[in-house]
Every structure is written in structure tokens, then in C-alpha cells.
PDB file of N, CA and C in Angstrom:
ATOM      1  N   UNK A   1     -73.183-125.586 -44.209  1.00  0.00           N
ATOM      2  CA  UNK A   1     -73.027-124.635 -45.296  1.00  0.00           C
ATOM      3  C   UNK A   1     -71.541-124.582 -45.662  1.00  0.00           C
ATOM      4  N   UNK A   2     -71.510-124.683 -47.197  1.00  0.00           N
ATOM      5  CA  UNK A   2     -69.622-124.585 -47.059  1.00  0.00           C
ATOM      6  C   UNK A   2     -69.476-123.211 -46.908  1.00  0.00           C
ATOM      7  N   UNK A   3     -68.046-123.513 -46.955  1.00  0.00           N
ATOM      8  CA  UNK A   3     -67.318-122.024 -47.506  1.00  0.00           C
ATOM      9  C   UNK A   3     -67.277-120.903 -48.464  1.00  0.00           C
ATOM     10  N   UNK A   4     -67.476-121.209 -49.613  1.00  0.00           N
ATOM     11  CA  UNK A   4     -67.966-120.239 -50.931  1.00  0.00           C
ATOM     12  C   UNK A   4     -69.295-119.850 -50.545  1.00  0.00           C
ATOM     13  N   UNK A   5     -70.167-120.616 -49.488  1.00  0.00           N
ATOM     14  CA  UNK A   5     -71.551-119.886 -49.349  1.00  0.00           C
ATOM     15  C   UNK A   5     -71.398-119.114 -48.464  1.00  0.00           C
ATOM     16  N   UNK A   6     -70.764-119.420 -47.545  1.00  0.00           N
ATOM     17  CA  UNK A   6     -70.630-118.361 -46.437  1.00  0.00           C
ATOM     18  C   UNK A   6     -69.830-117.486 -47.078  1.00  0.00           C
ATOM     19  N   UNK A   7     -69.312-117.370 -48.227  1.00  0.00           N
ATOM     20  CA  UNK A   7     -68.327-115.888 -48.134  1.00  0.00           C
ATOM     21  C   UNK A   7     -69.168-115.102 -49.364  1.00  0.00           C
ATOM     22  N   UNK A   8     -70.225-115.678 -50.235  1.00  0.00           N
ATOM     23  CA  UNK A   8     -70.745-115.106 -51.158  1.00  0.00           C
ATOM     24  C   UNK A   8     -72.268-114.112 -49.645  1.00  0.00           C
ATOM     25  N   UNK A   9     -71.984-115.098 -48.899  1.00  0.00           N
ATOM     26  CA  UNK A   9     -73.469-114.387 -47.844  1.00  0.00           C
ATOM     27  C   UNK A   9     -72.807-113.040 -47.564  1.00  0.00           C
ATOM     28  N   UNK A  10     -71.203-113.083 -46.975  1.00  0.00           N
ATOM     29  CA  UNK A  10     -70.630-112.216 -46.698  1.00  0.00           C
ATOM     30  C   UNK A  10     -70.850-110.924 -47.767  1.00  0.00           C
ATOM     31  N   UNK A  11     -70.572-111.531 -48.916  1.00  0.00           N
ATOM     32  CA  UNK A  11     -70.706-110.169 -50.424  1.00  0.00           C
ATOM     33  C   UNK A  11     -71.915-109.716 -50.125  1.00  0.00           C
ATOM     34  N   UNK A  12     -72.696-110.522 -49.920  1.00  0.00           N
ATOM     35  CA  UNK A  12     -74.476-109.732 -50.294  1.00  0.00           C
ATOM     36  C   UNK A  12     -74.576-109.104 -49.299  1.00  0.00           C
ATOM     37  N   UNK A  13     -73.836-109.415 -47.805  1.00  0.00           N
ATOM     38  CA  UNK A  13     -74.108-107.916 -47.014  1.00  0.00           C
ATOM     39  C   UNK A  13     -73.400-106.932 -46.664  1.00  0.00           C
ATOM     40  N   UNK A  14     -72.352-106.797 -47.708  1.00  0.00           N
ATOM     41  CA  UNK A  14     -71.331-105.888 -47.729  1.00  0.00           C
ATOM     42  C   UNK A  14     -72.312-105.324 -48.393  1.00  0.00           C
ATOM     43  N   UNK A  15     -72.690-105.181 -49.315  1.00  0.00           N
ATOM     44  CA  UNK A  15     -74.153-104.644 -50.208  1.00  0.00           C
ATOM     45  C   UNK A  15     -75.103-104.119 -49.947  1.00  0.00           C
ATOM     46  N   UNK A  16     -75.235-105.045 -48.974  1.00  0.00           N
ATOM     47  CA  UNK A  16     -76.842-104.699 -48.738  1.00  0.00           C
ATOM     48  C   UNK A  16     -76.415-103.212 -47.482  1.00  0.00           C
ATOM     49  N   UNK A  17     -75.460-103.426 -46.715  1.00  0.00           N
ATOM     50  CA  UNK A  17     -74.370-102.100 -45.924  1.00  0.00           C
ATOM     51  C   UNK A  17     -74.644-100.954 -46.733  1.00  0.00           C
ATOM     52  N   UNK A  18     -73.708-101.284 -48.153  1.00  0.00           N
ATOM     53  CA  UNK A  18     -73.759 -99.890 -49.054  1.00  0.00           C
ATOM     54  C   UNK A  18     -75.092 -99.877 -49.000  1.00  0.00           C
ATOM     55  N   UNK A  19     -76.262-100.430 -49.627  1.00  0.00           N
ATOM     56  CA  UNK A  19     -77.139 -99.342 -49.787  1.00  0.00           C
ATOM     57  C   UNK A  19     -78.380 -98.690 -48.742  1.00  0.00           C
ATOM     58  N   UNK A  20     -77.840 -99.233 -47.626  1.00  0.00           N
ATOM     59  CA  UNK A  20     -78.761 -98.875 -46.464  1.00  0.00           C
ATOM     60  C   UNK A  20     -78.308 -97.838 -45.887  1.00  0.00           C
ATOM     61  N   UNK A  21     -77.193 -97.666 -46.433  1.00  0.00           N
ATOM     62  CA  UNK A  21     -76.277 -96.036 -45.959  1.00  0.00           C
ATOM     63  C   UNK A  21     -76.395 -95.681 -47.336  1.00  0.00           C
ATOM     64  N   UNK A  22     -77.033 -95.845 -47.933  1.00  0.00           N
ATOM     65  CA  UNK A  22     -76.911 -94.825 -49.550  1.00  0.00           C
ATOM     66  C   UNK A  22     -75.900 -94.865 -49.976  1.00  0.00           C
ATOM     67  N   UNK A  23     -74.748 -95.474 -50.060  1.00  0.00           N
ATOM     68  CA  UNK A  23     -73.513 -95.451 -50.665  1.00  0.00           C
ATOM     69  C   UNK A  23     -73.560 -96.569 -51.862  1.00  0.00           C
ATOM     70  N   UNK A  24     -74.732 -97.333 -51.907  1.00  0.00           N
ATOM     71  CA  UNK A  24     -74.525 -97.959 -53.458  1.00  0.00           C
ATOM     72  C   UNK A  24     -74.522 -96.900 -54.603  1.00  0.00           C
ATOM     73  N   UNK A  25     -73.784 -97.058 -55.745  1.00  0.00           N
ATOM     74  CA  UNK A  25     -73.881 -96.046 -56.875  1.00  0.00           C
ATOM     75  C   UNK A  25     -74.531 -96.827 -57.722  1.00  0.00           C
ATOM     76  N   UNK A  26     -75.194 -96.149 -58.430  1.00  0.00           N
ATOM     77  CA  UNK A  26     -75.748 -96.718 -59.842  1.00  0.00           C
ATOM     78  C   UNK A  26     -74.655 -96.974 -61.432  1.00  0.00           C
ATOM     79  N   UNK A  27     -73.986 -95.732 -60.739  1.00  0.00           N
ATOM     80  CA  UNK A  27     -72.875 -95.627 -62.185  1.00  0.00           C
ATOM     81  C   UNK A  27     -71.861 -96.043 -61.807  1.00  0.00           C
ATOM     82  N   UNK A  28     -71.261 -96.401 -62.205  1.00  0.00           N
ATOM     83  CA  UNK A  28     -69.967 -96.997 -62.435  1.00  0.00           C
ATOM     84  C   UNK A  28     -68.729 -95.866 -62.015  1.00  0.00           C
ATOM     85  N   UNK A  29     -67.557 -95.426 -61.827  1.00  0.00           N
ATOM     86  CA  UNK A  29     -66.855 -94.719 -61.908  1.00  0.00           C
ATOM     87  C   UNK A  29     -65.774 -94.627 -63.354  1.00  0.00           C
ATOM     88  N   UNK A  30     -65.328 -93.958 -63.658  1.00  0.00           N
ATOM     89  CA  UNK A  30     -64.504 -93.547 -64.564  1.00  0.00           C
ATOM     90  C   UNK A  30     -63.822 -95.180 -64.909  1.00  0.00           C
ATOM     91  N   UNK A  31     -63.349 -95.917 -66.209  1.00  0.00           N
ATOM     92  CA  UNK A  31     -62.871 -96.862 -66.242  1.00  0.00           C
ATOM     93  C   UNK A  31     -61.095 -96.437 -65.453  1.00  0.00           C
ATOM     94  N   UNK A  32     -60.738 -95.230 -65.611  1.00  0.00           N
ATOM     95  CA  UNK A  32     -58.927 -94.718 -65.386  1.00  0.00           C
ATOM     96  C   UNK A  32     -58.945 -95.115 -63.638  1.00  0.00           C
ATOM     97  N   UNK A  33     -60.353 -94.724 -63.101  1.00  0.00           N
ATOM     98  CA  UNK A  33     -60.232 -94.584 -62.205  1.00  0.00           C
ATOM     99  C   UNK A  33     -59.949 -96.436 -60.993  1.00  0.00           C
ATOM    100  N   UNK A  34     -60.872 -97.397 -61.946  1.00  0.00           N
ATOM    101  CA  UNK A  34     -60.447 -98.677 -61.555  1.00  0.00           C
ATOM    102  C   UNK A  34     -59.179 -99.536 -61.911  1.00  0.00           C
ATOM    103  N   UNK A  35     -57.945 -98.286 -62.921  1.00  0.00           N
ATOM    104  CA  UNK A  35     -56.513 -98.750 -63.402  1.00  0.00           C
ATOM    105  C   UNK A  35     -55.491 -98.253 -62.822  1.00  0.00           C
ATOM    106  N   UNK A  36     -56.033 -97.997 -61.086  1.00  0.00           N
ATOM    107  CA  UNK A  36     -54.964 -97.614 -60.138  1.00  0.00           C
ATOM    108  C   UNK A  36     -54.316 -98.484 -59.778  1.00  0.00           C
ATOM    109  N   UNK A  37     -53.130 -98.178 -59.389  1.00  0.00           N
ATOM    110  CA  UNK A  37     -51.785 -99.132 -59.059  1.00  0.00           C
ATOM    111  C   UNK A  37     -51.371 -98.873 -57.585  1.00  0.00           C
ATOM    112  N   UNK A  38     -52.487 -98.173 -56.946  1.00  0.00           N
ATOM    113  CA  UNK A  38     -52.286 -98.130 -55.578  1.00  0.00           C
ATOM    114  C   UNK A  38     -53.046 -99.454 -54.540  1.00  0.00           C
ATOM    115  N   UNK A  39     -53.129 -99.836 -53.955  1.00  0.00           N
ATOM    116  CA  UNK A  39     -53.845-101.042 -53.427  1.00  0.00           C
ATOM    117  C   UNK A  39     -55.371-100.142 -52.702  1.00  0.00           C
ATOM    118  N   UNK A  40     -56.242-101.271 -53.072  1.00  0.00           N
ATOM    119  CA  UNK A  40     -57.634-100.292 -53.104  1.00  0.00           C
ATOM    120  C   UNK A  40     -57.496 -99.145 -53.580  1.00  0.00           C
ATOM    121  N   UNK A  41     -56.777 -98.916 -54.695  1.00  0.00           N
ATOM    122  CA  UNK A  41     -57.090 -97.959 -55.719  1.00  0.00           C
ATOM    123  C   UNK A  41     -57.226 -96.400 -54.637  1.00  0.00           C
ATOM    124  N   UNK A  42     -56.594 -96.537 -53.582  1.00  0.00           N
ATOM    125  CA  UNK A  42     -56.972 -95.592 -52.950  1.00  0.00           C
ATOM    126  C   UNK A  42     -56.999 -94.063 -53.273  1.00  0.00           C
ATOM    127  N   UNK A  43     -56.034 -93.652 -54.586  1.00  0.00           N
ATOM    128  CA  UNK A  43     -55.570 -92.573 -54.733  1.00  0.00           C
ATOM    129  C   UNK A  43     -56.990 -92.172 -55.895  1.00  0.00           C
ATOM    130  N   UNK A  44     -57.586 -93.128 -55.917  1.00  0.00           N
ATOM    131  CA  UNK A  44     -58.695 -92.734 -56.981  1.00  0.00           C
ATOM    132  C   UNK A  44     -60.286 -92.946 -56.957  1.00  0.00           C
ATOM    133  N   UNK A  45     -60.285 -93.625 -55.866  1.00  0.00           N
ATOM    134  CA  UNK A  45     -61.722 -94.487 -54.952  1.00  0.00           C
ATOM    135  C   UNK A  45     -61.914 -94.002 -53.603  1.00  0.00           C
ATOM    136  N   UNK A  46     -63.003 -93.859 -53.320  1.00  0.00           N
ATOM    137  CA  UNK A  46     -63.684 -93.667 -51.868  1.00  0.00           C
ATOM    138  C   UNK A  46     -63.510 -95.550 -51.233  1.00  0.00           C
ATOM    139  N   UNK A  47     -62.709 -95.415 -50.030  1.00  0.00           N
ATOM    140  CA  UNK A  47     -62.937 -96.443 -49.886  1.00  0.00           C
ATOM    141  C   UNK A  47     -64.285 -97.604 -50.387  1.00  0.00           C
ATOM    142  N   UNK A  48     -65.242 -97.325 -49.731  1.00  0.00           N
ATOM    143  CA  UNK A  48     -66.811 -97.982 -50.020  1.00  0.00           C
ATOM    144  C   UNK A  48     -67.043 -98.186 -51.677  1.00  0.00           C
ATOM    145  N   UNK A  49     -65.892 -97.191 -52.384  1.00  0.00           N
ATOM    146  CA  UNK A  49     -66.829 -97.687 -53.810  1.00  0.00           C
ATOM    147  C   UNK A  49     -65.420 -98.963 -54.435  1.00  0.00           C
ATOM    148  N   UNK A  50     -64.281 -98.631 -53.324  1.00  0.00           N
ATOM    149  CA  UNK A  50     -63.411-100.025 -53.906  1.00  0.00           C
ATOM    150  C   UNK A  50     -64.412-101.362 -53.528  1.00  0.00           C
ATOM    151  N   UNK A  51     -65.147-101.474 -52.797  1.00  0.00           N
ATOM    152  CA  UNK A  51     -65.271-102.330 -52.068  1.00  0.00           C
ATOM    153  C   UNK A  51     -66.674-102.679 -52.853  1.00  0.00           C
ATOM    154  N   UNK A  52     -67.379-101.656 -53.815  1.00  0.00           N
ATOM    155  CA  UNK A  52     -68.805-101.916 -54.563  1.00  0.00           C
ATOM    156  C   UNK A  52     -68.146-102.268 -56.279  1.00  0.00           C
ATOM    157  N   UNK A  53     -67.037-101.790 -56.549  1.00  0.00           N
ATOM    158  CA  UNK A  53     -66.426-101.757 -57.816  1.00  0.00           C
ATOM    159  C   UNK A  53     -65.635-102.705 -58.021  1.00  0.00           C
ATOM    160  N   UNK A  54     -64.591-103.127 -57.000  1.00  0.00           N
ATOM    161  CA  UNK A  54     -63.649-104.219 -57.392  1.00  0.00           C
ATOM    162  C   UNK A  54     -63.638-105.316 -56.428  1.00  0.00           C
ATOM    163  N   UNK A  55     -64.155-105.618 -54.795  1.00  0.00           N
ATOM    164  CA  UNK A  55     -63.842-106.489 -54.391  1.00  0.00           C
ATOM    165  C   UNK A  55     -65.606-107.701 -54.337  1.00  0.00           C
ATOM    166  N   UNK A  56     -66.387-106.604 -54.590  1.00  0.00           N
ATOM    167  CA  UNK A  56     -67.652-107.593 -54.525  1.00  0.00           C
ATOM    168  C   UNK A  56     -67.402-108.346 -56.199  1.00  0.00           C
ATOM    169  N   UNK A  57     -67.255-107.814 -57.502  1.00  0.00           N
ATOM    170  CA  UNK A  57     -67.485-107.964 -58.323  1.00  0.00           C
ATOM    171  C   UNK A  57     -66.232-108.998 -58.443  1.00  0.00           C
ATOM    172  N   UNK A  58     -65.062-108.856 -57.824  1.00  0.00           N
ATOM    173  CA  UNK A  58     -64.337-109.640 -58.553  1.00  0.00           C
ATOM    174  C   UNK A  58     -64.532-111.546 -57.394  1.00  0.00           C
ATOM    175  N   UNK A  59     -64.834-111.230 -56.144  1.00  0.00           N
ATOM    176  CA  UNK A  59     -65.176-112.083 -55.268  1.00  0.00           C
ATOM    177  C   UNK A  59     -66.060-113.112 -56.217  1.00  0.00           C
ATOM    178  N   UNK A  60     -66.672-112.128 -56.591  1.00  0.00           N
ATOM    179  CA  UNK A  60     -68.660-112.987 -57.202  1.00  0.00           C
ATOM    180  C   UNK A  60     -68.015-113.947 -58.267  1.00  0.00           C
ATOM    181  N   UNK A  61     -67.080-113.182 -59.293  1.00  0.00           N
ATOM    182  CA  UNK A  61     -66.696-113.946 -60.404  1.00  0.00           C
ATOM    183  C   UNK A  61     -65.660-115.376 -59.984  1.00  0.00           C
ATOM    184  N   UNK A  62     -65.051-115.115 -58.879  1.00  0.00           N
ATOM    185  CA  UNK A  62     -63.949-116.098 -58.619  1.00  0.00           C
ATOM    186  C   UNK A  62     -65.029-117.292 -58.336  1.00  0.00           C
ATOM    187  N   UNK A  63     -65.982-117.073 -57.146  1.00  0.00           N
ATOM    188  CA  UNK A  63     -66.962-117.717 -57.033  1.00  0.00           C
ATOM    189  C   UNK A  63     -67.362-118.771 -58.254  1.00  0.00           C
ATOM    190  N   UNK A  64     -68.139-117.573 -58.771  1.00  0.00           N
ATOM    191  CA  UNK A  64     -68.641-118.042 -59.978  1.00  0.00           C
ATOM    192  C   UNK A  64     -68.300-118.915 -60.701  1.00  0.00           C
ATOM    193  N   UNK A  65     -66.801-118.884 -61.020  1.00  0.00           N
ATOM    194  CA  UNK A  65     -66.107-119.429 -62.272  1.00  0.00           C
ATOM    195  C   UNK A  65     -65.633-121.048 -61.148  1.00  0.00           C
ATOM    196  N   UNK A  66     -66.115-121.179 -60.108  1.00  0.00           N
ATOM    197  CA  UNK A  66     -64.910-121.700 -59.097  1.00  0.00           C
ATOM    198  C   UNK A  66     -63.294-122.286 -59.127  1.00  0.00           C
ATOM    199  N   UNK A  67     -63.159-120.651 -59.688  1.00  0.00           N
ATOM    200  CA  UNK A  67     -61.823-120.550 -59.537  1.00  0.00           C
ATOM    201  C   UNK A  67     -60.818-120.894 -58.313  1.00  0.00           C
ATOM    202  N   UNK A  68     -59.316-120.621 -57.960  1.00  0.00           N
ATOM    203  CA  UNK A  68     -59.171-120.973 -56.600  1.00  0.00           C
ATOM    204  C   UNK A  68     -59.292-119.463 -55.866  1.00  0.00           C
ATOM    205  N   UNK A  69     -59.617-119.627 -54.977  1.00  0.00           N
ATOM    206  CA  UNK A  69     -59.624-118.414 -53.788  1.00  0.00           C
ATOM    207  C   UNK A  69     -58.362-117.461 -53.257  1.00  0.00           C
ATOM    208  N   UNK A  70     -58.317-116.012 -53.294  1.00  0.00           N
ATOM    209  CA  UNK A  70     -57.427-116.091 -52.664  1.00  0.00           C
ATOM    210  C   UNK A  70     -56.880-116.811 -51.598  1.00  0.00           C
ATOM    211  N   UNK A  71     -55.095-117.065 -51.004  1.00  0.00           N
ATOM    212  CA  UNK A  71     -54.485-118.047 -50.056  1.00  0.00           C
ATOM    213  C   UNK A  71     -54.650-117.291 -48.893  1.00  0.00           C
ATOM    214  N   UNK A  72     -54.316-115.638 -48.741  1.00  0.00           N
ATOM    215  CA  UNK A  72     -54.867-114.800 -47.671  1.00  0.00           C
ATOM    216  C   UNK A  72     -55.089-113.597 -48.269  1.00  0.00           C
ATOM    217  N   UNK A  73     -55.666-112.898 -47.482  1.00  0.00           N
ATOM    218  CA  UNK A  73     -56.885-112.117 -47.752  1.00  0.00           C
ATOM    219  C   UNK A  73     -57.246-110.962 -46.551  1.00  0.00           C
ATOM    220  N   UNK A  74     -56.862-109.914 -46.595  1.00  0.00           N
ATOM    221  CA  UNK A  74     -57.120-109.017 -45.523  1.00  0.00           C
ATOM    222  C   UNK A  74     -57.394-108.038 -45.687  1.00  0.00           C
ATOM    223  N   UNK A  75     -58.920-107.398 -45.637  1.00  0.00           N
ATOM    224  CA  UNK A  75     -59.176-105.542 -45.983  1.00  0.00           C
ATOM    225  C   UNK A  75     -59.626-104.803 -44.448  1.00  0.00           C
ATOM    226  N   UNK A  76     -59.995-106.001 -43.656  1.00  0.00           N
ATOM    227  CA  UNK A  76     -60.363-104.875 -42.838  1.00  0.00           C
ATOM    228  C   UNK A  76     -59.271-104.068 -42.285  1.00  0.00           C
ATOM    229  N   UNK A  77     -57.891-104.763 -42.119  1.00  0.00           N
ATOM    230  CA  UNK A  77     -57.015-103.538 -41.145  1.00  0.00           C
ATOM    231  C   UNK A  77     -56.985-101.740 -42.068  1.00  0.00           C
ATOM    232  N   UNK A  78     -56.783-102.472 -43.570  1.00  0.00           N
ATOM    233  CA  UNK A  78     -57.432-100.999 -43.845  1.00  0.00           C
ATOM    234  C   UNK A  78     -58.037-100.455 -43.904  1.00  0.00           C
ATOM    235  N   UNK A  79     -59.378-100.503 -43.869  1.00  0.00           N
ATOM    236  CA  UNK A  79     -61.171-100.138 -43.098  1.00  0.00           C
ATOM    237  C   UNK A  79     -61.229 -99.643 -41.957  1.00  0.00           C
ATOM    238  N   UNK A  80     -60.533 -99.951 -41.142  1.00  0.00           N
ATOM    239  CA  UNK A  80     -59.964 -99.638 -39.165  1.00  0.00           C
ATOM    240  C   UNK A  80     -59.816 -98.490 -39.851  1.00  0.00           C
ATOM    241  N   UNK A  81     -58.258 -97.990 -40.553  1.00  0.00           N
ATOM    242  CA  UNK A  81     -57.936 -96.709 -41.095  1.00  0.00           C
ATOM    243  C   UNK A  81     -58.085 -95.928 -41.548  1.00  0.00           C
ATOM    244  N   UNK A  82     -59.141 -96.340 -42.731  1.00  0.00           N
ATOM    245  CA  UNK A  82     -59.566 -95.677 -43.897  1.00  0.00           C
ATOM    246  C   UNK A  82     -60.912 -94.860 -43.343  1.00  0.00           C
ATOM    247  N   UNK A  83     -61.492 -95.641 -42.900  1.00  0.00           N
ATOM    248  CA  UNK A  83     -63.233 -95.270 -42.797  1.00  0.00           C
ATOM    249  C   UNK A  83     -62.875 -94.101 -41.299  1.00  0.00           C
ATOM    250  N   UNK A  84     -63.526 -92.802 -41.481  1.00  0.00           N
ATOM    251  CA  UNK A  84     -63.667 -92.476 -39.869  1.00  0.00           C
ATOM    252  C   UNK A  84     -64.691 -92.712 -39.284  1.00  0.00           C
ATOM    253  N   UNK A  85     -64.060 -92.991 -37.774  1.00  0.00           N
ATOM    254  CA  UNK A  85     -64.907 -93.117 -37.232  1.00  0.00           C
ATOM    255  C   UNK A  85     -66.410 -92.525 -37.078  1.00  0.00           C
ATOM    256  N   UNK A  86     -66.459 -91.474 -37.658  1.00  0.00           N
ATOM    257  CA  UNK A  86     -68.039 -90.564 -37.803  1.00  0.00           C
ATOM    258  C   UNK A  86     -68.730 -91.492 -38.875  1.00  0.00           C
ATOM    259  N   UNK A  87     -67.863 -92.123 -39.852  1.00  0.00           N
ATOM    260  CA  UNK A  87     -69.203 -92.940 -40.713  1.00  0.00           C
ATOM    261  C   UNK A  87     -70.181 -93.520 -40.210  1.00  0.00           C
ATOM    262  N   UNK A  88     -71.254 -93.571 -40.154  1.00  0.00           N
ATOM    263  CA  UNK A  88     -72.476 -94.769 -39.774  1.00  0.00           C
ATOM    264  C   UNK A  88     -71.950 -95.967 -40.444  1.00  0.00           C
ATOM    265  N   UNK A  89     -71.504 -96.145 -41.751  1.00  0.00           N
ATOM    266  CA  UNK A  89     -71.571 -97.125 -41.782  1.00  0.00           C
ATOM    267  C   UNK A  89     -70.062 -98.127 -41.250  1.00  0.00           C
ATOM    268  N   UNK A  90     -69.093 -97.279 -40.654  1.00  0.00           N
ATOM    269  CA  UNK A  90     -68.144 -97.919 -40.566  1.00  0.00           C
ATOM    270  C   UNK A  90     -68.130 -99.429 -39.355  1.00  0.00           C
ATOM    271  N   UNK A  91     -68.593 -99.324 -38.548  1.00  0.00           N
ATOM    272  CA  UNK A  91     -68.554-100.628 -37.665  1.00  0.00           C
ATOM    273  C   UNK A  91     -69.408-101.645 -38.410  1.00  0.00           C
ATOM    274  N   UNK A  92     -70.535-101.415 -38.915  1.00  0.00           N
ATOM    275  CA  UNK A  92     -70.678-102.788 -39.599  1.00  0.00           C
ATOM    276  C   UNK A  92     -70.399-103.124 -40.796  1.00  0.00           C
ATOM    277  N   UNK A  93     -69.931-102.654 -41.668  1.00  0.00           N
ATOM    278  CA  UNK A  93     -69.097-102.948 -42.217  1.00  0.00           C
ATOM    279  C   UNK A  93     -67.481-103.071 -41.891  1.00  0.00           C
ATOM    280  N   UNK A  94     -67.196-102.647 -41.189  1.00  0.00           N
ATOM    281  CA  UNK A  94     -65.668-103.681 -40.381  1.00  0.00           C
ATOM    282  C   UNK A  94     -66.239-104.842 -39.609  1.00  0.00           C
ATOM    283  N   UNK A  95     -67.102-105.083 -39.133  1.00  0.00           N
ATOM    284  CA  UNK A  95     -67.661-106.454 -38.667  1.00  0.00           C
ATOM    285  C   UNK A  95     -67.701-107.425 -39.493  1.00  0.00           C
ATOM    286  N   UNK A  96     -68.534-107.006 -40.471  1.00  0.00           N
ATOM    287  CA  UNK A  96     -68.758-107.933 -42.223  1.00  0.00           C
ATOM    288  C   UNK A  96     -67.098-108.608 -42.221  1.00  0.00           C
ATOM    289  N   UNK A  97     -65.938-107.895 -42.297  1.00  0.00           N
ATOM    290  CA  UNK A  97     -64.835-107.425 -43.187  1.00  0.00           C
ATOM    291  C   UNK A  97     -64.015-108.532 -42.409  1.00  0.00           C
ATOM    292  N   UNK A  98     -64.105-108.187 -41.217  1.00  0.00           N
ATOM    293  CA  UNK A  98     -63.101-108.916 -40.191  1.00  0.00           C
ATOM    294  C   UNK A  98     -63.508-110.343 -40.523  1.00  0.00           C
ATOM    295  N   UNK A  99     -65.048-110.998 -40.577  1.00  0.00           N
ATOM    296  CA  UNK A  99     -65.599-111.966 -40.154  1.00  0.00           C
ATOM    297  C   UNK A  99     -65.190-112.813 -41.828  1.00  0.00           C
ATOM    298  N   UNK A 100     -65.213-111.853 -42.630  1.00  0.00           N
ATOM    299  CA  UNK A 100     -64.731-112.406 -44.286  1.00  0.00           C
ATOM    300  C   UNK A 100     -63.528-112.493 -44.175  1.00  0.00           C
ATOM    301  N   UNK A 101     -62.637-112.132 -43.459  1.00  0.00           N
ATOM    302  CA  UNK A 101     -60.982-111.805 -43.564  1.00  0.00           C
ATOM    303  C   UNK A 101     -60.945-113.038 -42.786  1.00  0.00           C
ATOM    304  N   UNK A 102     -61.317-113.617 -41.638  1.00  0.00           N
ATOM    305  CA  UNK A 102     -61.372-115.030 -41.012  1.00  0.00           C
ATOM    306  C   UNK A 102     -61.413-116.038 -41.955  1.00  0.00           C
ATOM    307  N   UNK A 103     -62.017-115.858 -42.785  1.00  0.00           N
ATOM    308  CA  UNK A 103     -62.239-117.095 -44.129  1.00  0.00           C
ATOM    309  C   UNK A 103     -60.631-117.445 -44.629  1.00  0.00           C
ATOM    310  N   UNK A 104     -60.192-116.422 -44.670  1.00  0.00           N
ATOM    311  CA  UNK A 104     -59.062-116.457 -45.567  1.00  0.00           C
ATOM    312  C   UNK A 104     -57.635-116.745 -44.819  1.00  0.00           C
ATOM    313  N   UNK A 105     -57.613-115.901 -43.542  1.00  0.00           N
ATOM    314  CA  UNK A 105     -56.835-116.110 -42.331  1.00  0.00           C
ATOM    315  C   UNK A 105     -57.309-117.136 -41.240  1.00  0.00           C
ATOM    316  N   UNK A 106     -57.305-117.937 -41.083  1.00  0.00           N
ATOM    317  CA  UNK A 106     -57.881-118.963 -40.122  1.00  0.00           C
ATOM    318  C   UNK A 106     -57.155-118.822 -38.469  1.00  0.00           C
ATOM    319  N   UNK A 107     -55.922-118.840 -39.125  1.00  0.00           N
ATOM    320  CA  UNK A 107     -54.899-118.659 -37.774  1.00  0.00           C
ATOM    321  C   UNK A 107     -55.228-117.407 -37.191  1.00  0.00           C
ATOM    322  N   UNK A 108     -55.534-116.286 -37.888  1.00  0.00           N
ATOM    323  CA  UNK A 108     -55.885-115.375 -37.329  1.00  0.00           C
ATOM    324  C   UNK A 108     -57.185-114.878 -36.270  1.00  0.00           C
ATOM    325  N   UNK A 109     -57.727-115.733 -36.494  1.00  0.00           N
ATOM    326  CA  UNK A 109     -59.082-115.483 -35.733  1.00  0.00           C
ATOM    327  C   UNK A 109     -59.476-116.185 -34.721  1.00  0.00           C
TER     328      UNK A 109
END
């Protein structure tokens, strides 16, 4: 299996995460709210909906278009931080995160 398949498998179960914890949204959020200048938009996003709003959607399109990939690539150390530990959904989705962040970091893993 290459690589773009294994990291698009990765998207679909970052997904399939959100909505087994109910955290998929149907609506969209505010457009102001995806024209943050903070990294993961944090000052304006729940972590989980950066991750349903801008990193699945923009992943899918790079894919898509087979554009080039990001060179590195790292969300889970902020997921460790962001998410508390009381979420249900936080360990598997930092599992997903780490194992997608390997794609991108090789040396790292």
C-alpha cells in the first residue's frame, strides 16, 4: 500500500473518531472563525473541530489534487496538550495523530 493510502486511511479514522464520540458537526463554523492566525486556529476552534474543518479537508484536497505533501508535519504534540485527559476521545485519537505524524517525520519514529 503506498503512502497517500495509508495517510488518506489515517483521515477516514480521524473521522470516523469524531463521530463515534459525537463530535462530528454537521455545520460548518463561522467562515471568521477558520481566518485565525493562531496555529490550529486555536483562539477560535475546539481543538476536534480544527482537525474536522481544516486538517481532514485540506489533507483530502492535497491528496486529491496530488499535490506535494507537507516536508514535516506534527499535530499530535499539540493534542498531548490540548485535549484533557477526561476526553474519551483523546487517546485514540492521539494514537491516529502520532501514527500520521510518523508519515511525515520518519526520523522521528
Amino acid at each position: 500500500m503506498d503512502s497517500h493510502t495509508q495517510i488518506r486511511q489515517h483521515l477516514i479514522i480521524i473521522e470516523q473518531i469524531l463521530r463515534d464520540h459525537a463530535l462530528w458537526q454537521e455545520t460548518m463554523p463561522h467562515p471568521a472563525a477558520l481566518d485565525s492566525t493562531q496555529p490550529f486556529c486555536m483562539d477560535t476552534l475546539d481543538p476536534v473541530e480544527w482537525l474536522q474543518w481544516v486538517l481532514l479537508p485540506r489533507m483530502h484536497a492535497l491528496l486529491d489534487s496530488e499535490r506535494a505533501l507537507p516536508g514535516e508535519f506534527a499535530v499530535a504534540p499539540y493534542y498531548e496538550m490540548a485535549l484533557d485527559g477526561s476526553r474519551r476521545e483523546r487517546e485514540p485519537l492521539l494514537a491516529v495523530l502520532l501514527s500520521l505524524d510518523a508519515f511525515f517525520n520518519p526520523a522521528d519514529s
